[in-house]
C-alpha atoms as a PDB file:
ATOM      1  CA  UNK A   1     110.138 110.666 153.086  1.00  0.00           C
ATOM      2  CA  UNK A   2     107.786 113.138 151.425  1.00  0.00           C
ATOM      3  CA  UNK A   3     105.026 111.903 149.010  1.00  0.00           C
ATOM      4  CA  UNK A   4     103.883 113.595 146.151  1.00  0.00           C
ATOM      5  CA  UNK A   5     100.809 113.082 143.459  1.00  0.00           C
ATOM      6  CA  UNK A   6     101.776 113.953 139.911  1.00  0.00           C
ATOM      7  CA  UNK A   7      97.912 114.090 138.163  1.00  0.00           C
ATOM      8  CA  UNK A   8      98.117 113.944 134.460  1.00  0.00           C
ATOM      9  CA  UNK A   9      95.695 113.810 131.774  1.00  0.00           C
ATOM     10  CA  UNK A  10      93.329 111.023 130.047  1.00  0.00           C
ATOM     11  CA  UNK A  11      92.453 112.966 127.416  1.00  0.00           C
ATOM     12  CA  UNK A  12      93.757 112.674 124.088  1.00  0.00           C
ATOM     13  CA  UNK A  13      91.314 114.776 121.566  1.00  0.00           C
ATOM     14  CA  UNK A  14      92.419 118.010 120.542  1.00  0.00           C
ATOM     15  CA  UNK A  15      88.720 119.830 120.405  1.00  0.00           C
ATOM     16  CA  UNK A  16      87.337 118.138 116.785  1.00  0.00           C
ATOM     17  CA  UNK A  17      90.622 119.100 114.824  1.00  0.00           C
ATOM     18  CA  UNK A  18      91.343 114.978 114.404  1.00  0.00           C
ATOM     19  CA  UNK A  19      94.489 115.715 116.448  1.00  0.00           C
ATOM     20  CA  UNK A  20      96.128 114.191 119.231  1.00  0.00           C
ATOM     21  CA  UNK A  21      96.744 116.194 122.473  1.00  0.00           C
ATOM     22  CA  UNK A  22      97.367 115.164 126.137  1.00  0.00           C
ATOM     23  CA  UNK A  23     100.287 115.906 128.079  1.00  0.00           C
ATOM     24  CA  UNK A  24     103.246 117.663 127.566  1.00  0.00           C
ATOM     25  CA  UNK A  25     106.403 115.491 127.759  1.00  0.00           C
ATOM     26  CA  UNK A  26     108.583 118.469 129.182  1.00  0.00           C
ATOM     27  CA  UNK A  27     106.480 119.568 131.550  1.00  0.00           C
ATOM     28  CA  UNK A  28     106.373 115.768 133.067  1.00  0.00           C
ATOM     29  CA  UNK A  29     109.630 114.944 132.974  1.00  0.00           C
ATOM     30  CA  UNK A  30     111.562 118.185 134.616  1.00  0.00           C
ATOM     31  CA  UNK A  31     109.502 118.082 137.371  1.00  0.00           C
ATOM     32  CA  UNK A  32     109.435 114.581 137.988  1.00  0.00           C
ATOM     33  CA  UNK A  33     113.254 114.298 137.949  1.00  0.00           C
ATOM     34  CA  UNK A  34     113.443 117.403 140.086  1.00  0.00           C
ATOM     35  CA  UNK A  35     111.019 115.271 143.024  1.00  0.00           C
ATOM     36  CA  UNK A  36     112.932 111.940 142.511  1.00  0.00           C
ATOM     37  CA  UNK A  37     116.773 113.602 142.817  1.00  0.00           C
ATOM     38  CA  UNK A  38     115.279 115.305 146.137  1.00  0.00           C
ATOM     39  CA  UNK A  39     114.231 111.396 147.528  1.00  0.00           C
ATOM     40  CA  UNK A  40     110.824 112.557 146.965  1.00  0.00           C
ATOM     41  CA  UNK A  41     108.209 109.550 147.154  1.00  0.00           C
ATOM     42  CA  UNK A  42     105.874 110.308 143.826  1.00  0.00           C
ATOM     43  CA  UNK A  43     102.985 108.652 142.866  1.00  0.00           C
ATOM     44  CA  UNK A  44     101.182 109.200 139.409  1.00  0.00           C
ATOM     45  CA  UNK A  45      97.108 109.049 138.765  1.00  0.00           C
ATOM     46  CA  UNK A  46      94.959 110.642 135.534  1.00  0.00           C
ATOM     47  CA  UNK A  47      91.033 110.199 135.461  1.00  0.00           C
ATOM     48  CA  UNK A  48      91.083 106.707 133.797  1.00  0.00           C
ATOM     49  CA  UNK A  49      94.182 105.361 135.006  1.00  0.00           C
ATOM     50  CA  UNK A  50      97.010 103.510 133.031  1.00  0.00           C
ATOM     51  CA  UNK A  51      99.149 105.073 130.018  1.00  0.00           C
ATOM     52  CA  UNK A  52      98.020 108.801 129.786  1.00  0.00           C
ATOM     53  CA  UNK A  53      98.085 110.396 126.499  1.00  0.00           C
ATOM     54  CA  UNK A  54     101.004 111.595 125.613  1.00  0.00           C
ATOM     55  CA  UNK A  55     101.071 115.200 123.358  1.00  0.00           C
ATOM     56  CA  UNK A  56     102.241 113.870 120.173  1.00  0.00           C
ATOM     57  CA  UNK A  57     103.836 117.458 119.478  1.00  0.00           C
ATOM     58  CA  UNK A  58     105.617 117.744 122.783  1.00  0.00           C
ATOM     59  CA  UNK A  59     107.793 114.193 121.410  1.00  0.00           C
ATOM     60  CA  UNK A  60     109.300 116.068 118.530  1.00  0.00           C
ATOM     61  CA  UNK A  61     112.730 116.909 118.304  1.00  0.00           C
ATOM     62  CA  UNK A  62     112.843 120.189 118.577  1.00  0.00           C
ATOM     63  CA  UNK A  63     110.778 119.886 122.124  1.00  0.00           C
ATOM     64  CA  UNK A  64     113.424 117.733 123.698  1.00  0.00           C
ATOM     65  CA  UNK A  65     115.109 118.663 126.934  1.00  0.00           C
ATOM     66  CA  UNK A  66     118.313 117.192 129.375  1.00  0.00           C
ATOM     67  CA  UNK A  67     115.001 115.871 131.437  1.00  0.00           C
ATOM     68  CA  UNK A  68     112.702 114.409 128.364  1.00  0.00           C
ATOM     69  CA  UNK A  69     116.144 112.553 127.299  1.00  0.00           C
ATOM     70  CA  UNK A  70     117.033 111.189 130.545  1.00  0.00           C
ATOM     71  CA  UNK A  71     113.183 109.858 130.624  1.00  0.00           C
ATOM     72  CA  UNK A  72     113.207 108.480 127.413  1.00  0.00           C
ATOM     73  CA  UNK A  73     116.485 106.303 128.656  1.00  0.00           C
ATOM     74  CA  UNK A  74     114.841 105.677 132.095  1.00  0.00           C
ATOM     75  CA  UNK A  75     113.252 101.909 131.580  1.00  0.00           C
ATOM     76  CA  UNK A  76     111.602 102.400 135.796  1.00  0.00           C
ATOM     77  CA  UNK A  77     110.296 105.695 134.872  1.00  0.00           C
ATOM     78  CA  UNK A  78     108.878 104.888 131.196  1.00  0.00           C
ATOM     79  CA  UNK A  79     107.081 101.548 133.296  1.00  0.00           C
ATOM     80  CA  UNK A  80     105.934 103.647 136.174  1.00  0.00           C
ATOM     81  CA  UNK A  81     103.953 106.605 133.484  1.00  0.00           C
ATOM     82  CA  UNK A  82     101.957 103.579 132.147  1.00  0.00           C
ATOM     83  CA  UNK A  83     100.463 102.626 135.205  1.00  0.00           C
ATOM     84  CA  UNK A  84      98.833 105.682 136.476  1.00  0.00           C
ATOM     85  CA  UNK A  85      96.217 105.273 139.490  1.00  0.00           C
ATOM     86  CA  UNK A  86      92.263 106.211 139.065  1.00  0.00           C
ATOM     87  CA  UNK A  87      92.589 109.538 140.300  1.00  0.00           C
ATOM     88  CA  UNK A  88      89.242 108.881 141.971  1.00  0.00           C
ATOM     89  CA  UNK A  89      91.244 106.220 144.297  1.00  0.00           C
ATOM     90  CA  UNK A  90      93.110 108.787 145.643  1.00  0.00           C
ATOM     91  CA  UNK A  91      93.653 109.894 149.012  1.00  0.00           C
ATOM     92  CA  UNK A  92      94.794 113.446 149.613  1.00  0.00           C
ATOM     93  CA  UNK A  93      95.963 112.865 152.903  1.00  0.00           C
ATOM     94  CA  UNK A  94      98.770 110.142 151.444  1.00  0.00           C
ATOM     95  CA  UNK A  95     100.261 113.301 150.177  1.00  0.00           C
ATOM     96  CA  UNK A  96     102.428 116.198 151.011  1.00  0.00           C
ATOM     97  CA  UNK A  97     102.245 118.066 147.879  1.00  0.00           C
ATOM     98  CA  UNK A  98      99.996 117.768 144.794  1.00  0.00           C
ATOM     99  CA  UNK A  99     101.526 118.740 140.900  1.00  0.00           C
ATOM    100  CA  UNK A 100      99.956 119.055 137.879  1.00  0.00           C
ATOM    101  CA  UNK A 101     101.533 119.120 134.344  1.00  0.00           C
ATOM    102  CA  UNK A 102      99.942 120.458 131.527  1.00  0.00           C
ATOM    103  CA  UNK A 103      99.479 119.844 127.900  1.00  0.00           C
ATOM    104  CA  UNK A 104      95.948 120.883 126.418  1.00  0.00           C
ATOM    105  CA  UNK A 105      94.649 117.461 127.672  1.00  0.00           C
ATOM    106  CA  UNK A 106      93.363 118.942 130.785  1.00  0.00           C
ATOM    107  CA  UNK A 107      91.418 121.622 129.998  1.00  0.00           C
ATOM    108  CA  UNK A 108      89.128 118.904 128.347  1.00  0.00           C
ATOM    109  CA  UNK A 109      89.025 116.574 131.320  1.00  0.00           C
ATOM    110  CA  UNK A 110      90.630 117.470 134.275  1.00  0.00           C
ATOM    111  CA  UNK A 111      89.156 120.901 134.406  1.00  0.00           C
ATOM    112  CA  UNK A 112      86.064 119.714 134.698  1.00  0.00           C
ATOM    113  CA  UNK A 113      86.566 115.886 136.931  1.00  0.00           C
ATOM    114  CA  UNK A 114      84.953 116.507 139.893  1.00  0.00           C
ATOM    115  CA  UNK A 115      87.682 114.183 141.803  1.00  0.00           C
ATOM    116  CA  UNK A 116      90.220 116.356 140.140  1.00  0.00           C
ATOM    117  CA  UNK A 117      88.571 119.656 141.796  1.00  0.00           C
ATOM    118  CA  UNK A 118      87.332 118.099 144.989  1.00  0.00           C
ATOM    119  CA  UNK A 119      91.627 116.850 145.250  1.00  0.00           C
ATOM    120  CA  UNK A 120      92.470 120.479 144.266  1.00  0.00           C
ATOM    121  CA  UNK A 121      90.186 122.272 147.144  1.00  0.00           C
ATOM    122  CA  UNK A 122      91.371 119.735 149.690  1.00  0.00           C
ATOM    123  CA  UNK A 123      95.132 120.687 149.095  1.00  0.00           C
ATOM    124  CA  UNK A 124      94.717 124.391 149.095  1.00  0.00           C
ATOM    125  CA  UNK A 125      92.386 123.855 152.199  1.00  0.00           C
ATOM    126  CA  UNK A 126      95.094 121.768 153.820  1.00  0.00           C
ATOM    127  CA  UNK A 127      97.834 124.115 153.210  1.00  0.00           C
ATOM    128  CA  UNK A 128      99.968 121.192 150.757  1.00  0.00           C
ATOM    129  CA  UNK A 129     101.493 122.831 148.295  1.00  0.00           C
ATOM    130  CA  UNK A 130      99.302 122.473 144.938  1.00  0.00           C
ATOM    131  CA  UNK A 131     101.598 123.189 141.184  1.00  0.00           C
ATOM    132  CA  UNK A 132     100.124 124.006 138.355  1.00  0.00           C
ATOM    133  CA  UNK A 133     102.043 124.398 134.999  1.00  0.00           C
ATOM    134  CA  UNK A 134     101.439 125.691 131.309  1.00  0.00           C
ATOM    135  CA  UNK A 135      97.772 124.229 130.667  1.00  0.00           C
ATOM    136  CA  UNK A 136      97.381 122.925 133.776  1.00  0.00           C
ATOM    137  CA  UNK A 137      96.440 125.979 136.012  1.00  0.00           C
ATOM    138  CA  UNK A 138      93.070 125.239 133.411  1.00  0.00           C
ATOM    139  CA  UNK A 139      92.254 122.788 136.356  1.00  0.00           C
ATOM    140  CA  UNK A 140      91.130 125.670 139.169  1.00  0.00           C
ATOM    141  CA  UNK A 141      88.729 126.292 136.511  1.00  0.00           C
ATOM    142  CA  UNK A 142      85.493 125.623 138.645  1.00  0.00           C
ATOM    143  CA  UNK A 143      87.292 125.370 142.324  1.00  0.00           C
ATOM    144  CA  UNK A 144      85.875 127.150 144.829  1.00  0.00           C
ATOM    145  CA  UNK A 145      87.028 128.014 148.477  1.00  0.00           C
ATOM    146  CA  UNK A 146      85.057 127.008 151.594  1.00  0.00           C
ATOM    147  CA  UNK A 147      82.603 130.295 151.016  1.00  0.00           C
ATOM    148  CA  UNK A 148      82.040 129.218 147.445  1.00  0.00           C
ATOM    149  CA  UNK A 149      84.402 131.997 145.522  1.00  0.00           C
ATOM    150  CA  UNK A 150      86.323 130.963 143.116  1.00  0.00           C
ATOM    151  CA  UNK A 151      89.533 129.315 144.034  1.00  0.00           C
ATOM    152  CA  UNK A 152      91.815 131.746 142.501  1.00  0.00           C
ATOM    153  CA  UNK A 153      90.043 134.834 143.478  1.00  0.00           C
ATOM    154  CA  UNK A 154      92.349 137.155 145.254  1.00  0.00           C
ATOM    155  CA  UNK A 155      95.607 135.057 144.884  1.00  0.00           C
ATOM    156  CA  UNK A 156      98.214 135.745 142.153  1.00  0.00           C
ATOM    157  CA  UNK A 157      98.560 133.415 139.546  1.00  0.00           C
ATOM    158  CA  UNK A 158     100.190 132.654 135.818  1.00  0.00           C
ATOM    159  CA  UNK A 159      99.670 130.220 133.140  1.00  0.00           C
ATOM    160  CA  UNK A 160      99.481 129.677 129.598  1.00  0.00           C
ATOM    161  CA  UNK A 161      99.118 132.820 128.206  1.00  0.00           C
ATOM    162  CA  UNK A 162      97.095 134.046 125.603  1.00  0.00           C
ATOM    163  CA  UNK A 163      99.608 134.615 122.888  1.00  0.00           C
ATOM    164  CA  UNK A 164     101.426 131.921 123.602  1.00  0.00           C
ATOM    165  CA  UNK A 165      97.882 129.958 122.831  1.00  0.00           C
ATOM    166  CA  UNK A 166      97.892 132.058 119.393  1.00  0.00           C
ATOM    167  CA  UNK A 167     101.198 131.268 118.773  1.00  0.00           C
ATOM    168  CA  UNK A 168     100.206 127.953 118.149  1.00  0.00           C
ATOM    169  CA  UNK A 169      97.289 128.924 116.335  1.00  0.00           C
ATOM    170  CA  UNK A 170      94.886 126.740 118.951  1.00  0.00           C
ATOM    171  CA  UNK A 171      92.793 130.075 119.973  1.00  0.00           C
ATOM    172  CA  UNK A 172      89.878 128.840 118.693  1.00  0.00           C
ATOM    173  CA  UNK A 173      90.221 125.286 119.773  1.00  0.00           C
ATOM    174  CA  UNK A 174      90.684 124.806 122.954  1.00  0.00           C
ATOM    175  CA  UNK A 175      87.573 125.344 125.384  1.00  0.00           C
ATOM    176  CA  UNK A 176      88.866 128.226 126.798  1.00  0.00           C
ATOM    177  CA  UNK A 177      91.975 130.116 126.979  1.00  0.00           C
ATOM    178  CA  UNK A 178      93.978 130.433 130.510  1.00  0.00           C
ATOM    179  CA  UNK A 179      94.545 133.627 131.131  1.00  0.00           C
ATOM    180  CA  UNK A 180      91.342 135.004 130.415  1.00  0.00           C
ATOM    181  CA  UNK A 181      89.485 132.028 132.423  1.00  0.00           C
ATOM    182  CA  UNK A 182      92.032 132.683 135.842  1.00  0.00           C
ATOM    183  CA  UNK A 183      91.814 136.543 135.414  1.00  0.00           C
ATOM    184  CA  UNK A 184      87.241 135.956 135.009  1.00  0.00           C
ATOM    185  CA  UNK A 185      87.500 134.072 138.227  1.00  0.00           C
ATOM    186  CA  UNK A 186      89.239 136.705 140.415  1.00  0.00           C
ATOM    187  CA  UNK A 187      93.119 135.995 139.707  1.00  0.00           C
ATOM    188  CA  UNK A 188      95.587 138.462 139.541  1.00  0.00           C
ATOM    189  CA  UNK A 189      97.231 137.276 136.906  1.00  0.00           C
ATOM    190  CA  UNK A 190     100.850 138.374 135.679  1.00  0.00           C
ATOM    191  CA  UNK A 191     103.102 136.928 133.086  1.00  0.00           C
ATOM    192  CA  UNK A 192     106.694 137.085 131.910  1.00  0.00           C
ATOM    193  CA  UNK A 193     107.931 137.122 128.647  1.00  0.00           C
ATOM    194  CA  UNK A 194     106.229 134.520 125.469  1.00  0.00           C
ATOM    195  CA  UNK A 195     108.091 130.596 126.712  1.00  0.00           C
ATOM    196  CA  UNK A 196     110.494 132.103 128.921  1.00  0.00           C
ATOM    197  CA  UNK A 197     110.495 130.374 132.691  1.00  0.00           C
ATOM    198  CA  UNK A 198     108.128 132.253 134.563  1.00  0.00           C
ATOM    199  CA  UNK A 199     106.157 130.991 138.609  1.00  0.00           C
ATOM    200  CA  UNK A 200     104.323 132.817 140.676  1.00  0.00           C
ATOM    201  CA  UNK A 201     103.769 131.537 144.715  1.00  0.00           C
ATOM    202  CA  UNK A 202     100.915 132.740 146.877  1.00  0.00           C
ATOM    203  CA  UNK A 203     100.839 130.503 149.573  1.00  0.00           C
ATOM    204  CA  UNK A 204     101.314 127.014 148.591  1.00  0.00           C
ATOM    205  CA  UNK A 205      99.356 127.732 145.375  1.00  0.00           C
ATOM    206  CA  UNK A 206     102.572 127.191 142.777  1.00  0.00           C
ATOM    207  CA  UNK A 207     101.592 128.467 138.762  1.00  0.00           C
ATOM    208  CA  UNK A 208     103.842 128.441 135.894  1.00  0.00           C
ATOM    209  CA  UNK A 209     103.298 129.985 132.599  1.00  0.00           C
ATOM    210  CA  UNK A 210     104.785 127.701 130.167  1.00  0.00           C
ATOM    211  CA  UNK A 211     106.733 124.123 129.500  1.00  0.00           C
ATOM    212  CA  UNK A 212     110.082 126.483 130.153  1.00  0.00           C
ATOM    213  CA  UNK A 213     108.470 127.042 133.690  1.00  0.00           C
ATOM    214  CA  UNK A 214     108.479 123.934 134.628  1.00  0.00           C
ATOM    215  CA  UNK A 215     111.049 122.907 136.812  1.00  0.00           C
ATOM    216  CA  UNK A 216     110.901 126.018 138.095  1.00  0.00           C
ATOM    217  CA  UNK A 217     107.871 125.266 139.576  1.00  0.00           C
ATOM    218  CA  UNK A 218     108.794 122.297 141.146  1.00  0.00           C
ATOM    219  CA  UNK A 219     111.300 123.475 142.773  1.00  0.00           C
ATOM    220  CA  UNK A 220     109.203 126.123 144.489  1.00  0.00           C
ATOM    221  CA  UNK A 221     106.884 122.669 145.607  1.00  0.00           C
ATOM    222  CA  UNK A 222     110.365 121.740 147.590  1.00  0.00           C
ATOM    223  CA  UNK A 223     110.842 125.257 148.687  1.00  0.00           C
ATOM    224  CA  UNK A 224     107.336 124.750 149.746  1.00  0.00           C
ATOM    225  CA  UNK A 225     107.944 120.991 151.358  1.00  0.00           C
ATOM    226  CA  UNK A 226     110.775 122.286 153.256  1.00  0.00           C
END
């Protein structure tokens, strides 16, 4: 059986608004549903551990999907999200393939954990395929290859884009917007359409561009496993 590490988010702050962020419900659930109907072993972990934040705004009804539903009705699943590992407990090598859900939690805290990035640099290193989703390509951040480039320099890569950031009018709140931080560090970033499902692969780095992307991009991590 094939194990994979879900990281989410521990932070729950949206910049000094007096909002609530974290994680984004969607972008949890389809993937997780799409690893556990494939018999895929998956373990969760954020930075402290226990019940990560969930995005307030991603629990609204008009945000709901077949997969938030079917999580919502899923006692196991509900149980096993509020015991999250230390992420710095971690072993890579207990792991086939690594995913990472976004949310605007984690370009607060994961983006900058140095477990987070050491677990990141490992995985690419190794060749296990590493997703990233919405937010959450924020994380490669301040990775680096072996020779100390950025991560993402060279490889092709999506995420969050910026008008989908201005779209919900958090431009000037977040610490730094994902597309312009991936395409700084050397990406060669490309996007589809504004919350329409779009992934990009280069090598067994997996990035999606929005919560519509993914399950998409966990299904390229079992493209990937197999």
């Amino acid at each position: 059986m094939k194990n994979v590490l879900i990281v989410l988010t521990s932070h729950d702050q949206l910049g000094n608004t007096g909002l609530k962020t974290g994680f984004w419900l969607e972008e949890f659930a389809a993937p997780y549903y799409v690893f556990k109907d494939a018999g895929l072993n998956i373990t969760l972990a954020s930075p402290k551990g226990g019940q990560p934040p969930l995005d307030p705004k991603s629990d609204e009804p008009d945000f709901q999907t077949e997969a938030t539903h079917r999580f919502r009705a899923d006692a196991a699943a509900v149980t096993h999200l509020a015991s999250t590992l230390r992420l710095a407990d971690i072993r890579l090598a207990d792991f086939d393939a690594v995913f990472y859900p976004g949310g605007h939690g984690p370009l607060w805290d994961l983006a900058e954990d140095p477990h987070s990035i050491a677990l990141i640099e490992a995985a690419v290193a190794a060749g296990k395929p590493l997703g990233t989703v919405c937010h959450a390509p924020g994380v490669l951040r301040h990775t680096k290859n072996a020779d100390g480039t950025p991560l993402v320099q060279g490889r092709r890569v999506t995420g969050f884009t910026n008008t989908e950031e201005e779209a919900v009018q958090l431009t000037k709140v977040v610490p730094f917007l994902v597309e312009d931080m991936l395409q700084a560090n050397g990406g060669h970033y490309s996007k589809g359409p504004d919350w329409a499902p779009y992934a990009v692969v280069d090598g067994t780095l997996i990035t999606g561009q929005n919560p519509a992307s993914s399950e998409l991009v966990a299904q390229k991590i079992l493209l990937a496993l197999s």
